[in-house]
Protein backbone atom coordinates (compact mmCIF):
# COMPACT_ATOMS: atom_id res chain seq x y z
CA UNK A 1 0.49 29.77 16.63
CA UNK A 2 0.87 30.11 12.84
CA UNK A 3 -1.71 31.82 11.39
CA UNK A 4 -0.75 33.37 7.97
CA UNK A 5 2.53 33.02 5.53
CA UNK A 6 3.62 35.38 3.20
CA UNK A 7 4.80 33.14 0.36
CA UNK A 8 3.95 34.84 -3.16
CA UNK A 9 5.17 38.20 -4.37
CA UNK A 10 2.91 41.16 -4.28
CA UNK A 11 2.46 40.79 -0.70
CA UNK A 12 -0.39 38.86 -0.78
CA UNK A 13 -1.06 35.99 2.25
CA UNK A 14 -3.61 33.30 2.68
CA UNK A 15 -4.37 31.39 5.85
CA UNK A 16 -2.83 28.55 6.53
CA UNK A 17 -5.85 27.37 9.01
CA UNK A 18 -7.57 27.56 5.54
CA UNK A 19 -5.09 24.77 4.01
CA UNK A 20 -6.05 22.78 7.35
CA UNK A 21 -9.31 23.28 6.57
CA UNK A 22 -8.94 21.82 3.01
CA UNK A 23 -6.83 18.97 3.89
CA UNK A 24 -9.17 17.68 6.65
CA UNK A 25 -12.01 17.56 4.23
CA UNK A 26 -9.91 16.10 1.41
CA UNK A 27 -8.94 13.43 3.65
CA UNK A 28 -12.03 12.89 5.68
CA UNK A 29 -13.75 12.46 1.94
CA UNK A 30 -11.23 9.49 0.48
CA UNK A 31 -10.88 7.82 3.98
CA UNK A 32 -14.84 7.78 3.50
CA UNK A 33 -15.20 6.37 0.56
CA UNK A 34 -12.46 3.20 1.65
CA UNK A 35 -14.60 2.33 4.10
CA UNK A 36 -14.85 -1.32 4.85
CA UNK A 37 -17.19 -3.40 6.01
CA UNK A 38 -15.93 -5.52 8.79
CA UNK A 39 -17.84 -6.11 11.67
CA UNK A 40 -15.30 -5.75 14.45
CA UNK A 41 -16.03 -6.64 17.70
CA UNK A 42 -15.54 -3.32 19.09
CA UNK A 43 -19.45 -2.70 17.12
CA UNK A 44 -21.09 -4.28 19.81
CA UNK A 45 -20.71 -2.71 22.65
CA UNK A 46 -21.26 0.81 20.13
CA UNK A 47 -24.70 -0.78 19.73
CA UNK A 48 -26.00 -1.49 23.09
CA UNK A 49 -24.58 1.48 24.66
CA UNK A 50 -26.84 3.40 22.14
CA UNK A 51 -29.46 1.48 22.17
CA UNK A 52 -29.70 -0.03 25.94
CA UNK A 53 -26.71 2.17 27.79
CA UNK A 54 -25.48 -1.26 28.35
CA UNK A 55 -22.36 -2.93 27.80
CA UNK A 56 -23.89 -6.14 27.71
CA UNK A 57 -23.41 -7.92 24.18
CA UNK A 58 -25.61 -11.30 25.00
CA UNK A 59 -28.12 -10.68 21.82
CA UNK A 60 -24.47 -10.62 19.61
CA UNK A 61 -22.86 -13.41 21.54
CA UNK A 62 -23.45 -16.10 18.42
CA UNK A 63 -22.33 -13.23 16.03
CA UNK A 64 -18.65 -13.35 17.10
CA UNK A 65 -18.36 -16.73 19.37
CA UNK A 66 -14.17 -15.98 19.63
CA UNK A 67 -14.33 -12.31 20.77
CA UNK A 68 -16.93 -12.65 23.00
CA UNK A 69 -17.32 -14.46 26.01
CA UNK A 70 -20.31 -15.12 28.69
CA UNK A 71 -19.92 -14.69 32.83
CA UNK A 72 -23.04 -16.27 34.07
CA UNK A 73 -25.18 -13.83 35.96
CA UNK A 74 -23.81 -10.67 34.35
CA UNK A 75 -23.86 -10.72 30.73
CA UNK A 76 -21.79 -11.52 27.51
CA UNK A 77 -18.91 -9.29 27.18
CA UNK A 78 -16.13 -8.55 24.17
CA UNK A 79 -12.87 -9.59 25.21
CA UNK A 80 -10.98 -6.06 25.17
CA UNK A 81 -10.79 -2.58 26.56
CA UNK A 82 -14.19 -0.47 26.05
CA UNK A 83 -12.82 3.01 24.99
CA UNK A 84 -13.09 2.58 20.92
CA UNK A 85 -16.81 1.34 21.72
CA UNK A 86 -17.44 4.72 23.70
CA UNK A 87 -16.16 6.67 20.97
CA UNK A 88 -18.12 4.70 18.41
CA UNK A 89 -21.40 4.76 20.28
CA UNK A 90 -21.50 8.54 19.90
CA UNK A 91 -21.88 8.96 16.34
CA UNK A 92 -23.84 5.86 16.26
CA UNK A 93 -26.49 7.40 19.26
CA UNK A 94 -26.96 10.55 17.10
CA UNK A 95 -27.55 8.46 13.73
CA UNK A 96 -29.54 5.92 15.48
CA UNK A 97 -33.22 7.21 14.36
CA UNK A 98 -32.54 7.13 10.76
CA UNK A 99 -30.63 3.54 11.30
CA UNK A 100 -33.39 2.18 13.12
CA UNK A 101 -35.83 3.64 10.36
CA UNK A 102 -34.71 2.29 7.57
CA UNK A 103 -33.81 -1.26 9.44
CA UNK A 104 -37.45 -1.17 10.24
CA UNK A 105 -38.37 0.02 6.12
CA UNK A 106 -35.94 -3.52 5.06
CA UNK A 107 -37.44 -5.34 7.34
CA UNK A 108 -40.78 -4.68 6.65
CA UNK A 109 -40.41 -5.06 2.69
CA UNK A 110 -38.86 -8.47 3.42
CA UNK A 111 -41.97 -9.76 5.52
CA UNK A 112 -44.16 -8.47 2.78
CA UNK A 113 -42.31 -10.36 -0.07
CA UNK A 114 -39.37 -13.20 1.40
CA UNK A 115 -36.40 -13.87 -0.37
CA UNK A 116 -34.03 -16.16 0.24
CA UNK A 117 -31.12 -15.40 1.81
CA UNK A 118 -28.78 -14.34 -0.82
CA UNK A 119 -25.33 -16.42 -1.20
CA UNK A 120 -22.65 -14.59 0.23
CA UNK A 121 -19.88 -14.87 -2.72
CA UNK A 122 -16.30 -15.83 -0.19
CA UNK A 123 -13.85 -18.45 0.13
CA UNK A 124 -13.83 -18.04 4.05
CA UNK A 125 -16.87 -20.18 5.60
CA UNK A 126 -16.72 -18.44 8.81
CA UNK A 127 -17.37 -15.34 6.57
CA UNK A 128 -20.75 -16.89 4.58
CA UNK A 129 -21.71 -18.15 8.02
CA UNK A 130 -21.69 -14.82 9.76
CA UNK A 131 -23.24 -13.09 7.18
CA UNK A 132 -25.93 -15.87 7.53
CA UNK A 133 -26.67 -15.41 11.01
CA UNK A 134 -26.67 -11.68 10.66
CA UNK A 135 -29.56 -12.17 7.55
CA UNK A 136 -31.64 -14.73 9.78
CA UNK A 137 -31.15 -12.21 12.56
CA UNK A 138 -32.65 -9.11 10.34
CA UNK A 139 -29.25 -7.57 11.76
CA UNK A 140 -27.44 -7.38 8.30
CA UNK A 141 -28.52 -4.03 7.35
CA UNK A 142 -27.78 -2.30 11.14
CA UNK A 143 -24.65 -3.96 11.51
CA UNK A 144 -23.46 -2.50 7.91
CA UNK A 145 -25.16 1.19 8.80
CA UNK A 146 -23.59 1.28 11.90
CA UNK A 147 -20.27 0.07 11.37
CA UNK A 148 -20.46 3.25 8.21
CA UNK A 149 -22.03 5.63 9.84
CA UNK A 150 -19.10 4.88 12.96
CA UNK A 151 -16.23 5.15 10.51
CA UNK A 152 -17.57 8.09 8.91
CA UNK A 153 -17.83 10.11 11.69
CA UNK A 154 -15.10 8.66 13.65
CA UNK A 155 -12.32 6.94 12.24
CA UNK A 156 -12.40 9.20 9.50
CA UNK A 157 -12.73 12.67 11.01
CA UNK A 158 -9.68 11.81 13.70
CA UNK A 159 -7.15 10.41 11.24
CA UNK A 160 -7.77 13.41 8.78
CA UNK A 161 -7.28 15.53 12.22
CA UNK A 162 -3.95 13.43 12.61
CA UNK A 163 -2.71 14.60 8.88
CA UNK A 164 -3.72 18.22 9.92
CA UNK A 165 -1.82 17.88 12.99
CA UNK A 166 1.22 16.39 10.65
CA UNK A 167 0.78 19.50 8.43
CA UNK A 168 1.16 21.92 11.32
CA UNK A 169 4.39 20.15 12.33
CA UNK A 170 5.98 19.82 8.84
CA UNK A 171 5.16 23.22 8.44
CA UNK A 172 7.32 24.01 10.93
CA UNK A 173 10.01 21.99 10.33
CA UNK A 174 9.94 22.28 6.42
CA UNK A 175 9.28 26.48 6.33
CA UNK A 176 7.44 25.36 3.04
CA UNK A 177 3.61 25.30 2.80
CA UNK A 178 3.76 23.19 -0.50
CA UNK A 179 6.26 20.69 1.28
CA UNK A 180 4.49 20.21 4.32
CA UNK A 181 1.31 19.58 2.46
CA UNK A 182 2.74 17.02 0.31
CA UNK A 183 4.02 15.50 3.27
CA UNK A 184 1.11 15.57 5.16
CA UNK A 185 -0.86 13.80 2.48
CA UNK A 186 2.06 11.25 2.27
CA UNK A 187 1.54 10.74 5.82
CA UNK A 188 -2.52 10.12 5.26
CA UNK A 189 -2.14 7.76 2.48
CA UNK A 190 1.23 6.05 2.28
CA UNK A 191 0.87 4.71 5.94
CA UNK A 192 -0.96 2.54 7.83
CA UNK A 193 -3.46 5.41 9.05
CA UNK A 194 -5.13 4.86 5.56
CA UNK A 195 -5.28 1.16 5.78
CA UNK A 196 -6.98 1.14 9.40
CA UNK A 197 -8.91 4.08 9.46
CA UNK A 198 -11.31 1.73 6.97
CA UNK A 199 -12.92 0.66 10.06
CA UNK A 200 -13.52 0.71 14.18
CA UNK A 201 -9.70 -0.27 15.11
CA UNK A 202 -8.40 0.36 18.91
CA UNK A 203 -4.71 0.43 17.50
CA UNK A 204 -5.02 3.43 15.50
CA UNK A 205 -7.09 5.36 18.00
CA UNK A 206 -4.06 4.30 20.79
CA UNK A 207 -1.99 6.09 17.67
CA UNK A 208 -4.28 9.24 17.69
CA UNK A 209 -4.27 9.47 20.99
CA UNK A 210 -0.39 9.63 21.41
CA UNK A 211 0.53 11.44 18.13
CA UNK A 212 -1.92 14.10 19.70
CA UNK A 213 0.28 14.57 23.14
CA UNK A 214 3.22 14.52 20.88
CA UNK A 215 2.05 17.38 19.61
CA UNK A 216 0.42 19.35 22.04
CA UNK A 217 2.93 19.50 24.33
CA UNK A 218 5.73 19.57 21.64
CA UNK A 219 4.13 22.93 20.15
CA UNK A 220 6.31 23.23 17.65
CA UNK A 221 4.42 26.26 15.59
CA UNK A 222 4.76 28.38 18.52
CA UNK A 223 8.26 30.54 18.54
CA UNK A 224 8.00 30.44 23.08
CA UNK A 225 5.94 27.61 24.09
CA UNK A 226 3.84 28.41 27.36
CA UNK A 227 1.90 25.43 28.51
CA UNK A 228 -1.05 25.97 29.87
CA UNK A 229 -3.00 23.71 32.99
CA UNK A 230 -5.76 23.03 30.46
CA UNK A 231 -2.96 21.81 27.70
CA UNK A 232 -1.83 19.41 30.74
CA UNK A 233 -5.10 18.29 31.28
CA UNK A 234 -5.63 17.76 27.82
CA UNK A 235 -2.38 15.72 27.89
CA UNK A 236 -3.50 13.68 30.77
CA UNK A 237 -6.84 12.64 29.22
CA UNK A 238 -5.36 11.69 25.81
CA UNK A 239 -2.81 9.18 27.91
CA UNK A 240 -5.37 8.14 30.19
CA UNK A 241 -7.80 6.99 27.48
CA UNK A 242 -4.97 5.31 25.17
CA UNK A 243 -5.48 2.74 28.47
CA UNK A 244 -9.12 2.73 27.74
CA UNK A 245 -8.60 1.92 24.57
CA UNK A 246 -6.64 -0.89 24.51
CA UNK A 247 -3.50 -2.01 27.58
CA UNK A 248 -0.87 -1.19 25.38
CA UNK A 249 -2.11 2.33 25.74
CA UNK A 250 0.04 2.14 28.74
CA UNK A 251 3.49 2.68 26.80
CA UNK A 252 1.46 5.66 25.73
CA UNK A 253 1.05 6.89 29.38
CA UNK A 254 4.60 5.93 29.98
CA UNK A 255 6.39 7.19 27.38
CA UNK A 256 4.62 10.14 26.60
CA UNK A 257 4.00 11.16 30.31
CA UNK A 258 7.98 11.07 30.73
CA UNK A 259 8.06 13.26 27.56
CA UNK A 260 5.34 15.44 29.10
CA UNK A 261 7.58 16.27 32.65
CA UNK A 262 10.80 16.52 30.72
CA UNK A 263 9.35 19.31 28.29
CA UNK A 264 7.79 21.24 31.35
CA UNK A 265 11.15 20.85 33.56
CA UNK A 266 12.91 23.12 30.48
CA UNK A 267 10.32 25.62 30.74
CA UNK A 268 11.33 28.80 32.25
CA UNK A 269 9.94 28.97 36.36
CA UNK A 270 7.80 31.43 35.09
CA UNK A 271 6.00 29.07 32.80
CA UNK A 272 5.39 26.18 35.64
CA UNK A 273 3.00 26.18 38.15
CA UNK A 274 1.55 23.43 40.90
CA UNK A 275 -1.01 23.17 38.91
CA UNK A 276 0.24 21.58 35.77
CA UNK A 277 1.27 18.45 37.56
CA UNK A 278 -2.53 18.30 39.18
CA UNK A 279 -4.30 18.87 35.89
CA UNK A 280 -2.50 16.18 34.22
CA UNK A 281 -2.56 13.63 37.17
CA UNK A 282 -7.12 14.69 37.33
CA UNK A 283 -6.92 13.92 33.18
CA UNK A 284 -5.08 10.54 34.10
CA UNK A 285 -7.13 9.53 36.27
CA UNK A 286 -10.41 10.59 35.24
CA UNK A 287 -9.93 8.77 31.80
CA UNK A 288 -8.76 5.46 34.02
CA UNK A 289 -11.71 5.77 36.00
CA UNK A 290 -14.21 4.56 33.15
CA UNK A 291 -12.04 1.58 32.61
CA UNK A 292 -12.38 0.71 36.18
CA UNK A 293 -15.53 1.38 35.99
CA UNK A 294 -16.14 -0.81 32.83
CA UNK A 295 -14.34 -3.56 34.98
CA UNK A 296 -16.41 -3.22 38.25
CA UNK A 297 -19.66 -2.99 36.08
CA UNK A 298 -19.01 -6.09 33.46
CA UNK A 299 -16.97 -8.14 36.17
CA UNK A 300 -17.07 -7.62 39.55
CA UNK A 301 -13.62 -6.22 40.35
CA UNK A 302 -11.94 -2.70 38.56
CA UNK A 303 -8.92 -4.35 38.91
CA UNK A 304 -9.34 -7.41 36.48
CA UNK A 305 -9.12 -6.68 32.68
CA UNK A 306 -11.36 -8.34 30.28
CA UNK A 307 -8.51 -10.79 28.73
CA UNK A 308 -8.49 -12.11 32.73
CA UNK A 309 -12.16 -13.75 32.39
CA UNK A 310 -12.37 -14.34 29.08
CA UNK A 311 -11.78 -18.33 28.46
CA UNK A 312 -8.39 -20.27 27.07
CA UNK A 313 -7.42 -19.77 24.09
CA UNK A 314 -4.11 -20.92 22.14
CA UNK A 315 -2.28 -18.59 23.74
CA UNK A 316 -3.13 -17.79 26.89
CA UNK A 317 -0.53 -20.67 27.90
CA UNK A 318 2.00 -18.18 27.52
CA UNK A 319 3.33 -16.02 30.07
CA UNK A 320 -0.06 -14.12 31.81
CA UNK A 321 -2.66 -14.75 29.24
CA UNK A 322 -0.82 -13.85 26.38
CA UNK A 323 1.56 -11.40 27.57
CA UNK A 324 5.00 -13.12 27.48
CA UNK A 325 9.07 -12.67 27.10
CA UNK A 326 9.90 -10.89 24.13
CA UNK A 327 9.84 -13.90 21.10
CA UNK A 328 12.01 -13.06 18.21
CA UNK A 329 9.99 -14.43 15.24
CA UNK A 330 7.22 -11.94 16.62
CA UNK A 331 9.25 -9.03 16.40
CA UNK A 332 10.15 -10.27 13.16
CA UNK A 333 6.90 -10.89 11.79
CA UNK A 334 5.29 -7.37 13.36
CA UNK A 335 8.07 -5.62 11.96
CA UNK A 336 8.72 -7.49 8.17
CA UNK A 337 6.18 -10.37 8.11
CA UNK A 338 4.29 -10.40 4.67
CA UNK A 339 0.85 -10.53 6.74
CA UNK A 340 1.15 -7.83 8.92
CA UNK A 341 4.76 -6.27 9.12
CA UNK A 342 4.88 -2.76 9.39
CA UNK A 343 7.36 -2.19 6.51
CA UNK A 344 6.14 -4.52 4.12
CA UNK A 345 2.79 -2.82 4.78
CA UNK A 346 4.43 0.95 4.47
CA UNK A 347 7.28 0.54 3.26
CA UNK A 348 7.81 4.20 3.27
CA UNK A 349 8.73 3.93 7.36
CA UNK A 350 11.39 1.92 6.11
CA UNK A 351 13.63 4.94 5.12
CA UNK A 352 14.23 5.69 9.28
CA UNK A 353 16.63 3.06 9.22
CA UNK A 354 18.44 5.34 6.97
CA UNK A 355 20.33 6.82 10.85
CA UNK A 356 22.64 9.60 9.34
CA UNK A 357 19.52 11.02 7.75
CA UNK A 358 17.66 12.23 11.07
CA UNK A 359 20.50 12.53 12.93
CA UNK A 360 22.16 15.30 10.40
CA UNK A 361 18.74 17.27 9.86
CA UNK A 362 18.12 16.79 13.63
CA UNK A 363 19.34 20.39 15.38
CA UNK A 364 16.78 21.78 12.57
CA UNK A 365 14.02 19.27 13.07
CA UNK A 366 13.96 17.89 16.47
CA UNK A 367 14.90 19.00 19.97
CA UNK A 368 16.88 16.23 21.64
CA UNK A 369 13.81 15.14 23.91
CA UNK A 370 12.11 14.86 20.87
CA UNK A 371 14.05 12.39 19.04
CA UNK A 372 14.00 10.57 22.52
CA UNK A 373 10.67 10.26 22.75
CA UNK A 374 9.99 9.32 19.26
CA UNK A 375 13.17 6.54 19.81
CA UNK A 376 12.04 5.09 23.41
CA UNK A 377 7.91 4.84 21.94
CA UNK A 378 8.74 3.48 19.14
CA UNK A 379 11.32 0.84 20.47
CA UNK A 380 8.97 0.05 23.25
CA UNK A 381 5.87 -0.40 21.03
CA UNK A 382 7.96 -2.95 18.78
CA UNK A 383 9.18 -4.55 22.22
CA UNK A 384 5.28 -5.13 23.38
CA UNK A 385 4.72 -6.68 20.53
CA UNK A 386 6.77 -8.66 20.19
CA UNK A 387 5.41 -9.85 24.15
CA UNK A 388 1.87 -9.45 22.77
CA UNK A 389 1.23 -12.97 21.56
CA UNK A 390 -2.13 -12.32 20.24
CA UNK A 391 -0.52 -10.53 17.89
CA UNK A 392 -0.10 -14.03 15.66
CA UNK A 393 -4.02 -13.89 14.88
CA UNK A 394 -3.16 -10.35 12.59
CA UNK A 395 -2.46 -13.36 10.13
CA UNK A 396 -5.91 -12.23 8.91
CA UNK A 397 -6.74 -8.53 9.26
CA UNK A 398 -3.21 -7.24 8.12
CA UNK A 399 -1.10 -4.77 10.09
CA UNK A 400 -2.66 -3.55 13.74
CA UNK A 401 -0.91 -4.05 16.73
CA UNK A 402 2.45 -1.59 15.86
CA UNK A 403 0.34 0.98 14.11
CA UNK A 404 0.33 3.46 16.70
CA UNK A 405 3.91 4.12 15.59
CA UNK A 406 3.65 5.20 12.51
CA UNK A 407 3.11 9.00 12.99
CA UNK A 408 6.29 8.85 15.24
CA UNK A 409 8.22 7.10 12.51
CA UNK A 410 7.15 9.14 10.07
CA UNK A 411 8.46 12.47 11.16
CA UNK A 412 12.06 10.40 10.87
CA UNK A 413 11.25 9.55 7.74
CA UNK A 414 10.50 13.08 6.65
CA UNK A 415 14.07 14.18 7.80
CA UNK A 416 15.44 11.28 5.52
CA UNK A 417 13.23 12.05 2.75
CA UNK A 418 14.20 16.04 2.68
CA UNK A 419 17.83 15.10 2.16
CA UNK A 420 16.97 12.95 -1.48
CA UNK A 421 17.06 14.66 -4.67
CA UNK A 422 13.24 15.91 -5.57
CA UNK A 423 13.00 13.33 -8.52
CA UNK A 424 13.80 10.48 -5.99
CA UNK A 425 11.79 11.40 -3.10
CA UNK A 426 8.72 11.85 -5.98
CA UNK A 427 9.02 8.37 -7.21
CA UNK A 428 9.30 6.94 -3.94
CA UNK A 429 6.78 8.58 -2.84
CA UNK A 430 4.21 7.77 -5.52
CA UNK A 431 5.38 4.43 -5.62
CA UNK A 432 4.87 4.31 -1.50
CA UNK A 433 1.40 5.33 -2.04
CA UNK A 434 0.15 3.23 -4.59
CA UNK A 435 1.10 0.29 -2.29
CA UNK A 436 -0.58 1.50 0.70
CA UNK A 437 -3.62 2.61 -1.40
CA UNK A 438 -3.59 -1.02 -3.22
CA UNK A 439 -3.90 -2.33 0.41
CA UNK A 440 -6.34 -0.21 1.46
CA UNK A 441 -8.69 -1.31 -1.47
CA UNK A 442 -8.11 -5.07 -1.69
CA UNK A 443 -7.41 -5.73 1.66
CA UNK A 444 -7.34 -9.68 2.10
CA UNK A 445 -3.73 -10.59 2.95
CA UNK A 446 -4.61 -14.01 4.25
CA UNK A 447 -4.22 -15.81 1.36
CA UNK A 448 -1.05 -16.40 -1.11
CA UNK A 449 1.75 -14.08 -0.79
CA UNK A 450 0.23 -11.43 1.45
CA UNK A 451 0.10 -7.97 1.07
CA UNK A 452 1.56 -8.81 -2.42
CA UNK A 453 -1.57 -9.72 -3.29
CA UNK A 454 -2.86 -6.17 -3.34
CA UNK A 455 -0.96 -4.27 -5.86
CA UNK A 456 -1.07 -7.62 -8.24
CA UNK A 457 -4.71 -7.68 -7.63
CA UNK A 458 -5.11 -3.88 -7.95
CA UNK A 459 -2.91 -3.76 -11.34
CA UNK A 460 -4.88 -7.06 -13.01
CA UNK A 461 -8.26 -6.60 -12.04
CA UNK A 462 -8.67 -2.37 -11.81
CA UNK A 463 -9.66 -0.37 -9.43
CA UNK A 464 -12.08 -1.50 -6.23
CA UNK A 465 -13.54 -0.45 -3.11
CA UNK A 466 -13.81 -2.44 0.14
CA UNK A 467 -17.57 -2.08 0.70
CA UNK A 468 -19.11 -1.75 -2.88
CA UNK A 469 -16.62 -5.13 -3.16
CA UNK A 470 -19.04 -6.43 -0.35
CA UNK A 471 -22.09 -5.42 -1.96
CA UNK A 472 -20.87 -7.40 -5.41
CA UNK A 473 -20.55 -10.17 -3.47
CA UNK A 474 -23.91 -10.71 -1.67
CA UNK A 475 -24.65 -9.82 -5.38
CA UNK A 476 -26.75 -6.50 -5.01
CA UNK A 477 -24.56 -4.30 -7.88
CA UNK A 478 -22.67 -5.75 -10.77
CA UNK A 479 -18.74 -6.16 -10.59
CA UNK A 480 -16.81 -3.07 -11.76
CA UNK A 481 -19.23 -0.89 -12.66
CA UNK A 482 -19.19 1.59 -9.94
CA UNK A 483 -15.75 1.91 -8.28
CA UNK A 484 -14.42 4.46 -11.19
CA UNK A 485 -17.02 6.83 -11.18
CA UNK A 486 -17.47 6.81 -7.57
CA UNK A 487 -13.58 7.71 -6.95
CA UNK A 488 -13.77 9.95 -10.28
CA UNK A 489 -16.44 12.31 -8.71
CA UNK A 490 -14.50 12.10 -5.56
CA UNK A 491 -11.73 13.43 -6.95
CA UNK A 492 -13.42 16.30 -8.38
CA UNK A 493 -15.19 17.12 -5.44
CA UNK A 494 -11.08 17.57 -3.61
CA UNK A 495 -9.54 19.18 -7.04
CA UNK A 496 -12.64 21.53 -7.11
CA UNK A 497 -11.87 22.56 -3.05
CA UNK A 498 -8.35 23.18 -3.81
CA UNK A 499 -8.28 24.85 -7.55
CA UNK A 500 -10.72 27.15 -7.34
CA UNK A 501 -8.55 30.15 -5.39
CA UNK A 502 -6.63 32.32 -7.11
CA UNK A 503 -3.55 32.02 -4.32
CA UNK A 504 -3.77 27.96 -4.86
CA UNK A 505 -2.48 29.05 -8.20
CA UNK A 506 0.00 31.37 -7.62
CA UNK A 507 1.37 28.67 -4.60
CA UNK A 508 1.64 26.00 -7.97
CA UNK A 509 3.65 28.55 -9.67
């Protein structure tokens, strides 16, 4: 592996695990502060595996009638895979005696002196009416805790892994430190990872999950790769839990267990062993085994998935509850629609149309099975979509579903991006950003012309963040009064990480 570069004259190096270092905590700290306060319904099952080891919702069942569903004799259950609610109940296990003691603290201060239940400032009703149930409930304040304390030590920490990961590769493939930091920030916060790392989302943990394979069995820092059994085991549990996670986790299996044969059938003999195959088959099928567990437990049967219980809804009519023939206008939609596309979300990924681009730089960037992979995933993502008829209700929570291709479009994109002029490639990029960040702060692209509404809202009305725009509206802070000096002494928290070292300097110059 790359440990140390010798870019400045005088002989001096630095270590680039120290730039890894820096950029997780850089990211980690803005993803943080974005974090939003939707109550997925992913939360539940968080909660009553750390509070009963139970995957059991019932006591949440009026909470979120439309995700979750009752069998009689066994319990109320959330219509999807369990694995982001494993994940999620970790961090939330370890926080829970400080969450339950200052539920208890609220709670206590409200019997003392009632109040009213405040007005919850939205034009949705469904919005004011969960909030209302949640304040009757005394389950406002550990629903917001734990879907915080989840993110924070979650969804943050793995995406700002992801951009260290990125970093790593684009170091590789750029030679430059500066360029592949710049590029690995680009990828943090001028895609989609920014948008949905916010909050508990399955999609961009299916993303993690294969970006991760990609990667460890790509090895691109390392001059002779040597797979190890415990790299294939690795590999096996990352594609075994994208299943877990959500059923379209299965391209991820697919695609990415193709890649992971094909890379050790070019090894040399010497580098192979019976054992690779067996570690990765054990990872496979020890991640799979919760799921059928989960399905045996909640159920009755491993063998049925949740969306095979869970009552009619508009379109389970098509196909096998949901899952149909391709339909054009969804592939449209998940790819351009101004609700959830993909490039009208990021419209940075749109520059891997740009063909000539990757295919020039790709002897220097990418090994052929490379570009296959990243081809075949990302076609065959788009293609499940577009089969994936659920995928209409994104109307309301913005772009999801095709996320977990972003980090595989966006090494195309770098390749297209490294053949601009520097002046172009800057403005794009800044320009990129902005939109994603606008996105990322407003959020709501229900209403009027989508994600346009963002960067109009963003430009007229100044700067905002997702939850303190929560707590304005159950009116507990005044509007616009905290957002700038919040992200102000965020920012000097990252410029004081990075300029305080004398090589940071000298890497400027």
């Amino acid at each position: 592996m790359i440990t140390e570069v010798r870019a400045v004259p005088g002989g001096s190096k630095f270590t680039v695990r120290s730039f890894g270092i820096r950029l997780f905590f850089s990211c980690w700290l803005v993803y943080c502060i974005h974090f939003a306060t939707n109550i997925v319904r992913e939360i539940y099952p968080a909660l009553t595996l750390g509070d009963h080891f139970s995957f059991n919702v019932f006591e949440y069942k009026d909470l979120h009638p439309f995700d979750i569903f009752e069998i009689p004799g066994r319990g109320a259950f959330i219509n999807n895979n369990p694995g982001a609610s494993i994940l999620g109940a970790i961090p939330y296990t370890l926080t829970r005696p400080v969450i339950d003691r200052i539920v208890k603290h609220v709670q206590k201060s409200r019997a003392a002196s009632p109040e009213p239940i405040r007005e919850y400032n939205t034009k949705y009703p469904l919005t004011q009416e969960f909030y209302n149930r949640a304040r009757a409930g005394g389950l406002d304040i550990k629903l917001g805790l734990a879907a915080g304390v989840i993110q924070a030590l979650l969804m943050a920490p793995l995406s700002a892994l992801s951009a260290v990961v990125m970093f790593y590769i684009l170091l590789h493939l750029t030679s430059s430190i500066r360029g592949a930091l710049l590029l690995a920030l680009l990828y943090a916060f001028a895609t989609p990872v920014f948008y949905r790392t916010a909050q508990l989302n399955q999609n961009l943990l299916v993303g993690h999950c294969a970006f991760f394979v990609f990667a460890l069995v790509w090895r691109p820092w390392e001059d002779r790769v040597h797979l190890k059994p415990s790299h294939y085991l690795a590999a096996g549990l990352l594609c075994g839990w994208a299943v877990v996670l959500d059923y379209s986790g299965l391209i991820v299996l697919g695609v990415l267990g193709l890649y992971t044969f094909a890379r050790r059938s070019a090894l040399p003999p010497n580098q192979k062993s019976r054992a690779d195959l067996f570690c990765f088959a054990a990872g496979v099928l020890l991640a799979l085994s919760v799921l059928l567990f989960y399905q045996w437990q909640c159920f009755g049967s491993p063998f049925y998935s949740a969306q095979h219980y869970m009552p009619p809804t508009q379109y389970t009519r098509y196909g096998y509850r949901g899952i149909d023939w391709p339909h054009l206008d969804l592939l449209w939609e998940t790819a351009f629609g101004m609700r959830y596309g993909l490039f009208s979300s990021a419209p940075l990924l749109l520059l891997w149309v740009y063909v000539p681009g990757w295919i020039r730089h790709r002897p220097r960037l990418f090994g052929l099975g490379e570009l296959g992979c990243i081809i075949i995933f990302s076609a065959a993502f788009f293609l499940f979509c577009a089969m994936n008829q659920y995928g209409r209700v994104q109307f309301n929570t913005g772009v999801r579903y095709i996320v977990p291709v972003a980090p595989f479009l966006f090494l195309l994109t770098v390749s297209v991006l490294l053949r601009m002029p520097t002046v172009l490639a800057g403005a794009i990029a800044v320009v990129c950003t902005y939109w994603s960040w606008s996105l990322s702060m407003y959020r709501d692209v229900e209403q009027g012309l989508g994600v346009l509404e963002a960067p109009i809202h963003v430009a007229l009305e100044g700067l905002r963040l997702p939850w303190l725009d929560t707590l304005e509206k159950m009116g507990y802070v005044r509007p616009g009064i905290w957002e700038v000096p919040l992200m102000g002494f965020a920012g000097m928290i990252v410029v004081t990480l990075w300029s305080g070292h004398k090589w940071m300097r000298k890497l400027r110059s």
